[in-house]
Protein backbone atom coordinates (compact mmCIF):
# COMPACT_ATOMS: atom_id res chain seq x y z
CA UNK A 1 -13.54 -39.55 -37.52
CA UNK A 2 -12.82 -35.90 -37.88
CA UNK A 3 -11.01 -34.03 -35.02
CA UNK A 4 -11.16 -29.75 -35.56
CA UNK A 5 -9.38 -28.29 -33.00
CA UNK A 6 -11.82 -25.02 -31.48
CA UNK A 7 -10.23 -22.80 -29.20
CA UNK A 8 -12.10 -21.78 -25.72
CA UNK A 9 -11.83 -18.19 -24.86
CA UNK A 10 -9.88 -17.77 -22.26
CA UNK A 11 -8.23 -20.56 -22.41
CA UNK A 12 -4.53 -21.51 -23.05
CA UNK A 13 -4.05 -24.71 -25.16
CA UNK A 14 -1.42 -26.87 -24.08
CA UNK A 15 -1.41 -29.32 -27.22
CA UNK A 16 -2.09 -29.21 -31.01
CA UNK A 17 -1.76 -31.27 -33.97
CA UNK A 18 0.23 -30.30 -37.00
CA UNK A 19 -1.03 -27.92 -38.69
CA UNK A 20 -1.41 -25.79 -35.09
CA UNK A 21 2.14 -25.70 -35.64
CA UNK A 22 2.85 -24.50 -38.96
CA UNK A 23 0.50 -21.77 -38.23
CA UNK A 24 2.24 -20.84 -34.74
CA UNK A 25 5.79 -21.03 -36.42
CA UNK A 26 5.42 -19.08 -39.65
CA UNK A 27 8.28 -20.28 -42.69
CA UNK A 28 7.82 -23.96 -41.05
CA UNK A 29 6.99 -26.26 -43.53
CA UNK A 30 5.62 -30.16 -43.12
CA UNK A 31 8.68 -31.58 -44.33
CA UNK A 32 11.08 -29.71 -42.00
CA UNK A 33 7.99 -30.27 -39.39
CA UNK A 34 8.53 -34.32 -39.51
CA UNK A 35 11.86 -34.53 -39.74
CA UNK A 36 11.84 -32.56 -36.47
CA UNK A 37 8.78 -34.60 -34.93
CA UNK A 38 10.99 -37.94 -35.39
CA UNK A 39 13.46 -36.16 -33.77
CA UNK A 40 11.99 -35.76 -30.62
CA UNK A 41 10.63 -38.93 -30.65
CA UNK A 42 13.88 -40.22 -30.15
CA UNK A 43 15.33 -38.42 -27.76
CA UNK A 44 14.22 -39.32 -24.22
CA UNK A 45 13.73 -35.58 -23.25
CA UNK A 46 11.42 -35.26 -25.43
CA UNK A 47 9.46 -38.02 -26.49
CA UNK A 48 6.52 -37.05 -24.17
CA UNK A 49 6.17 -34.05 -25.94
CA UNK A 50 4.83 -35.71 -28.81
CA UNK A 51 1.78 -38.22 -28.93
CA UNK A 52 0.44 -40.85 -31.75
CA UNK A 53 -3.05 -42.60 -30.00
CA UNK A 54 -3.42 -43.37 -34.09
CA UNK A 55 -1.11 -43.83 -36.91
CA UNK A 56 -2.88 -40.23 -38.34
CA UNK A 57 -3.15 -38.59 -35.24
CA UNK A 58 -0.30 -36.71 -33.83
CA UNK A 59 -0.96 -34.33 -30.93
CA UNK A 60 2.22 -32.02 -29.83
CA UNK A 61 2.78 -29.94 -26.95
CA UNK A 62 3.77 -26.69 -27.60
CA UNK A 63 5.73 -26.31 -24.51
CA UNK A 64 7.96 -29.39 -25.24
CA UNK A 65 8.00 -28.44 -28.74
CA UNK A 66 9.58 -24.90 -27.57
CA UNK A 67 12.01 -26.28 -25.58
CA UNK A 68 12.91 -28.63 -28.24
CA UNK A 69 13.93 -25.87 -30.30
CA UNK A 70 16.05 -23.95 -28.09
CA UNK A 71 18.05 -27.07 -27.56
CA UNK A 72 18.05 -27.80 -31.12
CA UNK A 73 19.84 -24.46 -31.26
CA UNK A 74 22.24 -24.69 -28.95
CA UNK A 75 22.83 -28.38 -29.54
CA UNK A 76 23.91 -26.91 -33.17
CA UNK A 77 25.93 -24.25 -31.97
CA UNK A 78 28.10 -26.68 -30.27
């Protein structure tokens, strides 16, 4: 089964897989892309952000991803 993500006009997508990502976050790269994936899988904040229904399938929401970043940075600055 092939999912291809089509955007609606109009419309505001709240979720996207991977590569919807990469392409909204230039310089991001796969690697650095799982690494940070795991990462909110494990914290309790932000495990809802991120969602497996298959072992191939990974849908993220780009809200929760955001936010996930800006505490990623300040969690570093500390």
């Amino acid at each position: 089964m092939k999912i291809t993500y089509v955007p609606v006009s109009n419309s505001h997508a709240e979720w996207g897989d991977k590569k919807a990502i990469i392409k909204r976050y230039e310089g991001l790269n796969i690697y650095t892309l799982n690494r940070w994936l795991t990462e909110m899988r494990n914290n309790r904040r932000f495990r809802s952000g991120v969602i497996n229904p298959t072992h191939k399938l990974v849908w993220i929401n780009f809200q929760t991803f955001e936010e996930f970043l800006y505490w990623k940075q300040h969690h570093y600055l500390k």
